[in-house]
C-alpha atoms as a PDB file:
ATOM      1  CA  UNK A   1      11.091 -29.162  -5.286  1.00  0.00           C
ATOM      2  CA  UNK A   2       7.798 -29.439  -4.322  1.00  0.00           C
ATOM      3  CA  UNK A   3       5.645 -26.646  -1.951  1.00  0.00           C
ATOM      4  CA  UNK A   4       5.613 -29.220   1.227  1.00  0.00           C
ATOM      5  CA  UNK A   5       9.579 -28.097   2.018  1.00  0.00           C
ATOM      6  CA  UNK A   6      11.034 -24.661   1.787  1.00  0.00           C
ATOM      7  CA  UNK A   7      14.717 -25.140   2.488  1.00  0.00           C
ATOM      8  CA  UNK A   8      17.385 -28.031   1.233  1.00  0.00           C
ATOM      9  CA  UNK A   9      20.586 -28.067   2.496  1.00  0.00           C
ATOM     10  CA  UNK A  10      23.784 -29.671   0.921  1.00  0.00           C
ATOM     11  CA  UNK A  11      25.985 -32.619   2.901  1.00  0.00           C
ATOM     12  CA  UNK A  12      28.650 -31.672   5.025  1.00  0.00           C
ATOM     13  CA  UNK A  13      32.219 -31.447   3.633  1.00  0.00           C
ATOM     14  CA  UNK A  14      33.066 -28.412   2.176  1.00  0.00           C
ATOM     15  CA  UNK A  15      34.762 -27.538  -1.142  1.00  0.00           C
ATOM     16  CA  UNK A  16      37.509 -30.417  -0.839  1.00  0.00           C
ATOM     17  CA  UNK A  17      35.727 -32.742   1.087  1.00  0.00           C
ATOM     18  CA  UNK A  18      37.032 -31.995   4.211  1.00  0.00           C
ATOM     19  CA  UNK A  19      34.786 -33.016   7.378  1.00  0.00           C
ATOM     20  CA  UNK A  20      33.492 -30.424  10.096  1.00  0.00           C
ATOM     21  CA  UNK A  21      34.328 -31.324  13.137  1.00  0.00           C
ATOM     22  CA  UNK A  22      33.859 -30.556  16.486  1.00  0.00           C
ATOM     23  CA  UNK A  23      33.446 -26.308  17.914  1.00  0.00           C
ATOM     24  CA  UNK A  24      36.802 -24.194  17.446  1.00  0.00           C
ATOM     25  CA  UNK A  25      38.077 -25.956  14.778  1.00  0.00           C
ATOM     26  CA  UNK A  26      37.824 -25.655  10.601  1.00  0.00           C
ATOM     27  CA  UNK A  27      34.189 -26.087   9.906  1.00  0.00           C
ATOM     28  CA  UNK A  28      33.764 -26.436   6.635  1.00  0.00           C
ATOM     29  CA  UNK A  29      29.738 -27.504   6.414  1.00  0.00           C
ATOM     30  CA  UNK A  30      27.987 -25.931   3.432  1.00  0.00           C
ATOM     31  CA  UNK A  31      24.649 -24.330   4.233  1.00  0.00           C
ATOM     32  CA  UNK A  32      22.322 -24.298   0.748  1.00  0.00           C
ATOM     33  CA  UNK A  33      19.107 -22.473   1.971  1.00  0.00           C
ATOM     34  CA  UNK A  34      17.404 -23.241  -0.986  1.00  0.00           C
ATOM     35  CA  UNK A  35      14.046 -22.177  -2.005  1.00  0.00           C
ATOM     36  CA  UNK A  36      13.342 -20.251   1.797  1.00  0.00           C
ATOM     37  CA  UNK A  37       9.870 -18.911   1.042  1.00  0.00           C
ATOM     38  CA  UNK A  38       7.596 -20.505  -0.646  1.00  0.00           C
ATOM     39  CA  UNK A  39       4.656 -18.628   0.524  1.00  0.00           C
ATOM     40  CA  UNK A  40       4.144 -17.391  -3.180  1.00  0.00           C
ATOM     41  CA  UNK A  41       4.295 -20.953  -4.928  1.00  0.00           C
ATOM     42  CA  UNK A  42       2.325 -22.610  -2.484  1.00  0.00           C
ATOM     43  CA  UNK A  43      -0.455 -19.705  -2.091  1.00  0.00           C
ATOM     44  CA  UNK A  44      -0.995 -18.149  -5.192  1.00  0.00           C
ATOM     45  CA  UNK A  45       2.144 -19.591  -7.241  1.00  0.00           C
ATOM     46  CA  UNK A  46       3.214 -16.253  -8.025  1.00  0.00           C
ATOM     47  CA  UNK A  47       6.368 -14.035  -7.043  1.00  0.00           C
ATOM     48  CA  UNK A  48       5.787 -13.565  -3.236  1.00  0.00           C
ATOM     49  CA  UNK A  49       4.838 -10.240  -2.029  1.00  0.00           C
ATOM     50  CA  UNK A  50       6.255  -7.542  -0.396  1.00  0.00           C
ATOM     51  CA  UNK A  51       9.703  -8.763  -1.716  1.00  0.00           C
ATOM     52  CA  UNK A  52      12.380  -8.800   1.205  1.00  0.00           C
ATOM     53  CA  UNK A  53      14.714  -6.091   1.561  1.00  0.00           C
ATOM     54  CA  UNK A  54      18.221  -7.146  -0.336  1.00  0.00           C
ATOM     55  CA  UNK A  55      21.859  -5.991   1.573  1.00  0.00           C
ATOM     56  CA  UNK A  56      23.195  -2.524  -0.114  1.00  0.00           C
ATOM     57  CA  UNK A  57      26.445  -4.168  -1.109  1.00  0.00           C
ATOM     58  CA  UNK A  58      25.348  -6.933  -3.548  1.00  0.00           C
ATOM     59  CA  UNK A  59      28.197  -9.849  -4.073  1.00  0.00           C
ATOM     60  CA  UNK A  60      28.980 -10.339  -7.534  1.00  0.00           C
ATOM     61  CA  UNK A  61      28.058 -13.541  -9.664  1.00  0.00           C
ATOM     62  CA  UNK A  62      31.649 -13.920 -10.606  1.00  0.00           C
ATOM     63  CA  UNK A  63      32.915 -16.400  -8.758  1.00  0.00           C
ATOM     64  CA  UNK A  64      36.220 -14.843  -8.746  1.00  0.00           C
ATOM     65  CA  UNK A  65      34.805 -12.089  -6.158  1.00  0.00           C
ATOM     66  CA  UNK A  66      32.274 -14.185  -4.404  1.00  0.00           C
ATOM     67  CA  UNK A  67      34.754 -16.256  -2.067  1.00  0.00           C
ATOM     68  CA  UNK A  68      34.534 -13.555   0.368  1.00  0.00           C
ATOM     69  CA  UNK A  69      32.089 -11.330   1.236  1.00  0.00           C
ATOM     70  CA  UNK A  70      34.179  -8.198   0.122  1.00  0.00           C
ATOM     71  CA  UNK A  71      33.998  -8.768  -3.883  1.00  0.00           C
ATOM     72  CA  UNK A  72      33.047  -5.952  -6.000  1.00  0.00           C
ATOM     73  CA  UNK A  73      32.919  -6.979  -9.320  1.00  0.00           C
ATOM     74  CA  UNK A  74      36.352  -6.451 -10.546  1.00  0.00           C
ATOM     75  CA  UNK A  75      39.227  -8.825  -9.810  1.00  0.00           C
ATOM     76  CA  UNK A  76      40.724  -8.923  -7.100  1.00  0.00           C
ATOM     77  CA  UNK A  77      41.375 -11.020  -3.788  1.00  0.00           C
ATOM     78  CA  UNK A  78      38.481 -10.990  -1.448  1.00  0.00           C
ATOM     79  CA  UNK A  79      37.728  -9.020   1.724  1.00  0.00           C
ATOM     80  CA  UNK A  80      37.241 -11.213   5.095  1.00  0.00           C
ATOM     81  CA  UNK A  81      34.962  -8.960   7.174  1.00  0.00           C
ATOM     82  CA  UNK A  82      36.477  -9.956  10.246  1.00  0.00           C
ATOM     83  CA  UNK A  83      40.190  -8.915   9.154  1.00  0.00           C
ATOM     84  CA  UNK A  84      38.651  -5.210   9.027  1.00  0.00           C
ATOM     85  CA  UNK A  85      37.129  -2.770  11.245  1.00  0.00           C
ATOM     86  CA  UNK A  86      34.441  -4.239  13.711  1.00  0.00           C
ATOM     87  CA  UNK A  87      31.951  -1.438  13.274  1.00  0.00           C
ATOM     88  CA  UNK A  88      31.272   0.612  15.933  1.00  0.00           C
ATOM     89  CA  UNK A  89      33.415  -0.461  19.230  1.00  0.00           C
ATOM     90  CA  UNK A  90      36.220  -3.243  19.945  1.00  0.00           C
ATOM     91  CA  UNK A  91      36.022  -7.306  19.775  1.00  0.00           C
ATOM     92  CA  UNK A  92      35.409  -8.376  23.163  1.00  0.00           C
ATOM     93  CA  UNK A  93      36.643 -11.851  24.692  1.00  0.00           C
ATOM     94  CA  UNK A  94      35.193 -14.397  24.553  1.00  0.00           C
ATOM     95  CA  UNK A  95      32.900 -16.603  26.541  1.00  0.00           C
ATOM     96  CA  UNK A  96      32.781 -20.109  28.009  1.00  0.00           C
ATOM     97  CA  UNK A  97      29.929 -22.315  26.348  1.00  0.00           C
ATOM     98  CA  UNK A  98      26.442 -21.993  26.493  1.00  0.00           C
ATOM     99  CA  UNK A  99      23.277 -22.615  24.575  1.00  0.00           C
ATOM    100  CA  UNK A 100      21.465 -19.331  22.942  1.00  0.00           C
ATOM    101  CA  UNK A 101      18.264 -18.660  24.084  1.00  0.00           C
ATOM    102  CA  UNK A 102      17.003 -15.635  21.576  1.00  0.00           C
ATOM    103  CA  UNK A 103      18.126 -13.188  19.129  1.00  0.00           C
ATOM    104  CA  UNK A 104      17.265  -9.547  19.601  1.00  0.00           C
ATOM    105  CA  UNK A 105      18.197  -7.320  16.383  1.00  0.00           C
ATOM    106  CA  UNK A 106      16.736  -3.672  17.128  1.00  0.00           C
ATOM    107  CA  UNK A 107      16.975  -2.298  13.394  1.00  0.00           C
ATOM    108  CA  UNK A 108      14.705  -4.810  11.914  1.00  0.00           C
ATOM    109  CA  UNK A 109      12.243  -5.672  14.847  1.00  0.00           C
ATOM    110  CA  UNK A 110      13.406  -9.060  15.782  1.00  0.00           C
ATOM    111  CA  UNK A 111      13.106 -10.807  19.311  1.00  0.00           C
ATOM    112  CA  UNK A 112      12.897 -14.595  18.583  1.00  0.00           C
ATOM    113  CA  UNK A 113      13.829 -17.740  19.902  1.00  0.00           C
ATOM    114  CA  UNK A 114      16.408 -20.002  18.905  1.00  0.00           C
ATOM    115  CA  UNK A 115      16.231 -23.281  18.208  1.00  0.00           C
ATOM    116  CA  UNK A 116      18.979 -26.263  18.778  1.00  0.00           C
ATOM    117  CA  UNK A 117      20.150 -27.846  15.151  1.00  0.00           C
ATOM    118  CA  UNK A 118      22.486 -30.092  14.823  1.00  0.00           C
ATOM    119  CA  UNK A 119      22.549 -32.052  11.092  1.00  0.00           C
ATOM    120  CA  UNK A 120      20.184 -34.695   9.440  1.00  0.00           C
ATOM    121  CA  UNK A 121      21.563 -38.740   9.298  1.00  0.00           C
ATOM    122  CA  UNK A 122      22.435 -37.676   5.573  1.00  0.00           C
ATOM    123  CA  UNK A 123      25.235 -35.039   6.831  1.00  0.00           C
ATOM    124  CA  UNK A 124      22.904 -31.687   5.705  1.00  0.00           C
ATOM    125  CA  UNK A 125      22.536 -29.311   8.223  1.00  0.00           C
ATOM    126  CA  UNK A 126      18.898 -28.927   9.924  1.00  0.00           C
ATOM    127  CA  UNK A 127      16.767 -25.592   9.919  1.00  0.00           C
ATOM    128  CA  UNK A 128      13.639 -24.406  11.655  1.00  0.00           C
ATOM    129  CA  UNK A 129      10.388 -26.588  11.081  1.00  0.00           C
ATOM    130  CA  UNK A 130       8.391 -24.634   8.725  1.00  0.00           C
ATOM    131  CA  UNK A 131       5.607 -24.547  11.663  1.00  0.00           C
ATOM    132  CA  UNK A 132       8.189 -22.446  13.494  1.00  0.00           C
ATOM    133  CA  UNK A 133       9.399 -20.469  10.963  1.00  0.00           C
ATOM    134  CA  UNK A 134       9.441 -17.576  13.701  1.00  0.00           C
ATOM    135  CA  UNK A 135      11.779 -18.601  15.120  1.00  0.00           C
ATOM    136  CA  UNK A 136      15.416 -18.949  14.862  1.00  0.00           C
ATOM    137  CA  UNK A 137      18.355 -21.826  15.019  1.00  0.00           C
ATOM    138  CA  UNK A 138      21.836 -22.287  15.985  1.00  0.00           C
ATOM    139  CA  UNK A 139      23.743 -24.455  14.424  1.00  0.00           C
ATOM    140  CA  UNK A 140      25.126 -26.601  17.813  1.00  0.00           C
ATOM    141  CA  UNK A 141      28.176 -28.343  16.246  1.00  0.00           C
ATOM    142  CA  UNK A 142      29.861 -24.877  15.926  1.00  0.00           C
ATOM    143  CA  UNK A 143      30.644 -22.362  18.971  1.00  0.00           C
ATOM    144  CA  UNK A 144      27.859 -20.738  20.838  1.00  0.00           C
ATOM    145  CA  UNK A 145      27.247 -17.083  20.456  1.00  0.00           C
ATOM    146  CA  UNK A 146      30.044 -15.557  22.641  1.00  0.00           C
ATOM    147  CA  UNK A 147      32.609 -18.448  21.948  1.00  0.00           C
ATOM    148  CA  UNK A 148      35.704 -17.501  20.193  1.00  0.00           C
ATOM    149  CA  UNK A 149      35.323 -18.775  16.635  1.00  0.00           C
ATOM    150  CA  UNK A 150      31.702 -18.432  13.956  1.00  0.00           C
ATOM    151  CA  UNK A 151      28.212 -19.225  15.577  1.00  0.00           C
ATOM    152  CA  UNK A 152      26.314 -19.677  12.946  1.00  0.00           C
ATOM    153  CA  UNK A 153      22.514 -18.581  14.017  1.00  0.00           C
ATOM    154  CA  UNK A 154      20.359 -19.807  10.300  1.00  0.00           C
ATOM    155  CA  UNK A 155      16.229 -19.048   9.810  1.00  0.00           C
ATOM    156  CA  UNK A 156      13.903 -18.583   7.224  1.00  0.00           C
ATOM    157  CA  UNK A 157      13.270 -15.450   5.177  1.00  0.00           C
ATOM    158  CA  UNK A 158       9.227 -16.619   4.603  1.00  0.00           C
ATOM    159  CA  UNK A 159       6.947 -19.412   4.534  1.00  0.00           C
ATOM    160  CA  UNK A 160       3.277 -20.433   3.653  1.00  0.00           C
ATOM    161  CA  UNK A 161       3.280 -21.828   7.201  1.00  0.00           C
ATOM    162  CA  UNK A 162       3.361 -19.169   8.615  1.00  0.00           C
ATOM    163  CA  UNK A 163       1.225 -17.177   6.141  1.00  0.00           C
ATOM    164  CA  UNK A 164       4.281 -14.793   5.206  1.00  0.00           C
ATOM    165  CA  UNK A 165       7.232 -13.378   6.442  1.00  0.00           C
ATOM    166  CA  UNK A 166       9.530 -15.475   8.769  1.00  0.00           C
ATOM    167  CA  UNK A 167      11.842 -14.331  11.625  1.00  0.00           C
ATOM    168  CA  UNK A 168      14.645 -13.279   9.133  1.00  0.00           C
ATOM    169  CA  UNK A 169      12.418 -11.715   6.227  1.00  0.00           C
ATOM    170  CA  UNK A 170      14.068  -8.314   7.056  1.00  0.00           C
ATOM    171  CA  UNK A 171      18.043  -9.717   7.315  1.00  0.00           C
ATOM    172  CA  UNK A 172      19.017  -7.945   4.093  1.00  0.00           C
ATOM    173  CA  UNK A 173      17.935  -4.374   5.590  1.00  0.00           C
ATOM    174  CA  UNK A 174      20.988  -4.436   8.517  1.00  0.00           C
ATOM    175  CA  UNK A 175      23.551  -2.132   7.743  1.00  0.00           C
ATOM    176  CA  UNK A 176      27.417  -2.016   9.266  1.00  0.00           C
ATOM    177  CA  UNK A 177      26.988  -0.861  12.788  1.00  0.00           C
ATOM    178  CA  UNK A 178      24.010  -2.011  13.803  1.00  0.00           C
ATOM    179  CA  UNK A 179      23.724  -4.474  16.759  1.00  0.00           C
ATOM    180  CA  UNK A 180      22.538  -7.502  17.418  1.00  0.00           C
ATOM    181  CA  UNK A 181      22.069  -9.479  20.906  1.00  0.00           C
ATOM    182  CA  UNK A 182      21.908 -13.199  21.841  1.00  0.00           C
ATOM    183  CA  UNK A 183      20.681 -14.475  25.305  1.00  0.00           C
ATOM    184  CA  UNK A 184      21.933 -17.468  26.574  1.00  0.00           C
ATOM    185  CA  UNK A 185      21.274 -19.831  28.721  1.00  0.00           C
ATOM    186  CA  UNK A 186      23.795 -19.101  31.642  1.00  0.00           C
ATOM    187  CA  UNK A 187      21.759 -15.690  32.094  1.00  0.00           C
ATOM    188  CA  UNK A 188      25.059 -13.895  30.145  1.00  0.00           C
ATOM    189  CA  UNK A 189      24.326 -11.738  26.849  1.00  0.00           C
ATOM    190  CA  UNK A 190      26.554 -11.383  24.194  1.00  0.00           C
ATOM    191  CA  UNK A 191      26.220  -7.831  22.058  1.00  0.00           C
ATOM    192  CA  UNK A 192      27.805  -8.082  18.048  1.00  0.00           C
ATOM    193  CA  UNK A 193      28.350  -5.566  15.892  1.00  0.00           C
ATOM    194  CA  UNK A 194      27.753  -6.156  12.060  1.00  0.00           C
ATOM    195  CA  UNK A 195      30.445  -5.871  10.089  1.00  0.00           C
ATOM    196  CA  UNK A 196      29.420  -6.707   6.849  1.00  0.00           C
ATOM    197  CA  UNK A 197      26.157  -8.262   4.914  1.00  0.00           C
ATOM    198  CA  UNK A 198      26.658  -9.597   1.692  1.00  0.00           C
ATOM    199  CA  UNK A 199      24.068 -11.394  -0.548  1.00  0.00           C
ATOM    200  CA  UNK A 200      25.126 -14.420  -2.173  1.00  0.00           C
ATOM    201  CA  UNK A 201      24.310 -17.068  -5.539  1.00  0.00           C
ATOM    202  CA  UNK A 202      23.442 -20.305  -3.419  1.00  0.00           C
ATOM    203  CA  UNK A 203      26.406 -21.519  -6.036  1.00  0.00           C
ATOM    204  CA  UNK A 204      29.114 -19.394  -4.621  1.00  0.00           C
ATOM    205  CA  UNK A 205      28.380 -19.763  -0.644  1.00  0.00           C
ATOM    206  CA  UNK A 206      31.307 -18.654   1.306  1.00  0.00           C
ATOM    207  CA  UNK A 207      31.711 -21.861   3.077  1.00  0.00           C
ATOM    208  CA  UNK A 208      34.673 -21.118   4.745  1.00  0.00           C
ATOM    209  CA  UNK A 209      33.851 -17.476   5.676  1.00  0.00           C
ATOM    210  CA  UNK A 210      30.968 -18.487   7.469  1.00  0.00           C
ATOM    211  CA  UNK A 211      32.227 -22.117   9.026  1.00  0.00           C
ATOM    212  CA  UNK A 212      35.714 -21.816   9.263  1.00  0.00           C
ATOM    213  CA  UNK A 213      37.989 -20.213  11.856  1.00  0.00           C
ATOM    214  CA  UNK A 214      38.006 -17.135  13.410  1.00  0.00           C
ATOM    215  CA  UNK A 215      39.900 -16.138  16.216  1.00  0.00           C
ATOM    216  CA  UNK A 216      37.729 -13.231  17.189  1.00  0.00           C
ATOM    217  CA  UNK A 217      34.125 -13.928  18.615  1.00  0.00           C
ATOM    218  CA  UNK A 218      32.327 -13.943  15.784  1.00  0.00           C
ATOM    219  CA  UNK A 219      28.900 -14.321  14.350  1.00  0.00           C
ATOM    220  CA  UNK A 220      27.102 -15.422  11.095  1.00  0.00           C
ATOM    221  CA  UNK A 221      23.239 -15.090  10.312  1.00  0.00           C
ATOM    222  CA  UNK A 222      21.847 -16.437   7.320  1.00  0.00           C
ATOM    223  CA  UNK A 223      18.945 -16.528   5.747  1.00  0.00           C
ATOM    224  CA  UNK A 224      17.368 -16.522   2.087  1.00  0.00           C
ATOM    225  CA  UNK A 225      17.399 -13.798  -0.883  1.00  0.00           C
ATOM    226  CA  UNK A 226      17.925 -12.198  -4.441  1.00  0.00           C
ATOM    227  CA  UNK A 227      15.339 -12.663  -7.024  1.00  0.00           C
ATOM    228  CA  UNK A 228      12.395 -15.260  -6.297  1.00  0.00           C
ATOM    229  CA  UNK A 229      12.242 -18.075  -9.062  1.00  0.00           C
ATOM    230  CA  UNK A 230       8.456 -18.864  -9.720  1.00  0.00           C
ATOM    231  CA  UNK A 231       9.848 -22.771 -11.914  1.00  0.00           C
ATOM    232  CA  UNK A 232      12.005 -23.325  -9.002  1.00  0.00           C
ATOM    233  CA  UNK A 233       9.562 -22.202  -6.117  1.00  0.00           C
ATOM    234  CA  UNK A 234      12.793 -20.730  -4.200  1.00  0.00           C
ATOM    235  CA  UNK A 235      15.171 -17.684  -3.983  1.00  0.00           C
ATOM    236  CA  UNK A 236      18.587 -17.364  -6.273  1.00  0.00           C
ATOM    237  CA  UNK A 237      20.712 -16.237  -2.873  1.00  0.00           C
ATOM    238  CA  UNK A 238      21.835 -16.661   0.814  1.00  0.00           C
ATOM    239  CA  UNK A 239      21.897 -13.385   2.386  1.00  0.00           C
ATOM    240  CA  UNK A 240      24.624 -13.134   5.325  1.00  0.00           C
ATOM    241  CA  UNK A 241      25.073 -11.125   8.103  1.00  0.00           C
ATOM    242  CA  UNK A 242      28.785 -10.584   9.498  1.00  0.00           C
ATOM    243  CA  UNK A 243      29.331  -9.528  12.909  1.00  0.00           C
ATOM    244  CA  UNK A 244      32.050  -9.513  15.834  1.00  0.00           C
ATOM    245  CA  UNK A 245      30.917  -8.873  19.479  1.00  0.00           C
ATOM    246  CA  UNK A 246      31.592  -5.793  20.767  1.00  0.00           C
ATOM    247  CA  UNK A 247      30.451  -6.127  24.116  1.00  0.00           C
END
């Protein structure tokens, strides 16, 4: 892929070819960030430097582990985050509808906008311009942030655009516990919890972890990570952020 595009995505359809369709329901679109950062092959085609900070709990290449962000490396059924505890505090209810406005997480510096994306006429989901790589996007087919069910909130983790780290270079340094914030348009605020972050091979994206039901309020931020291939101009994994609003 060549330096003038830093992310790809994959049609809609999920693992069996099912259709998304509309918020609340089984949304089985799979998001291939591929390649988020191409600040090092397009400015000095080299491994891009400082390296982003990768989740404590890597998810294992065995497929057997990775359909869920819980895997371990041994064999066994997988973990879905939002079965468990919801870090600190309780789920809250959920909201009516409403578009996000910006994402605050406190651990890692962000306060960005967010974006409207919907998907491109060849079913793949849309990201960020690479102008606006500051910024963030919510995927609007999906529930808003505070909606019962995944909002899926997607950005990049660099870009030569921008001359070097994007909104979501630092993703992979949240930790359980931590919060994050969205502000929406209705002037209400919706406060989540992480539960989990998991890195993942762009091969083994938990499609249906991060698209699929819920039927707590839940939310899903991904972004780009793993090892940097210099041939391929374009990171080997998705990191994800789960998290459950607690207030």
């Amino acid at each position: 892929m060549g330096p003038s595009s830093d992310v790809t995505t994959t049609p809609a359809g999920g693992r069996h070819g099912r259709p998304w369709r509309a918020a609340g329901a089984a949304v089985v679109v799979t998001l291939a960030m591929v390649g988020a950062g191409l600040v090092g092959a397009s400015l000095r085609g080299t491994d891009p430097a400082p390296r982003p900070p990768q989740p404590l709990s890597q998810a294992s290449t065995d497929v057997r582990t990775t359909a869920g962000p819980g895997g371990n490396g041994v064999d066994q059924e997988p973990t879905d985050p939002d079965t468990g505890p919801a870090g600190e505090g309780q789920p809250a209810a959920g909201l009516g509808r409403a578009t996000p406005t910006t994402i605050a997480i406190p651990r890692i510096g962000v306060d960005a906008p967010i974006m409207t994306l919907g998907t491109n006429p060849d079913g793949t989901v849309q990201v960020p311009p690479l102008e606006q790589a500051l910024s963030a996007g919510w995927y609007s087919p999906g529930p808003s942030p505070g909606e019962t069910g995944n909002a899926v909130i997607v950005g990049h983790v660099d870009s030569a655009k921008v001359g070097g780290p994007a909104v979501f270079f630092s993703l992979g340094a949240l930790q359980p516990g931590d919060a994050i914030t969205v502000s929406r348009d209705d002037g209400s605020q919706g406060t989540f919890t992480v539960d989990e972050v998991k890195a993942y091979p762009k091969k083994a994206f938990p499609t249906e972890l991060v698209y699929g039901p819920n039927d707590r309020v839940g939310l899903r931020v991904v972004t780009c990570g793993g090892q940097f291939d210099k041939n391929a101009g374009s990171y080997l994994d998705n990191v994800v952020v789960f998290a459950t609003m607690t207030g």
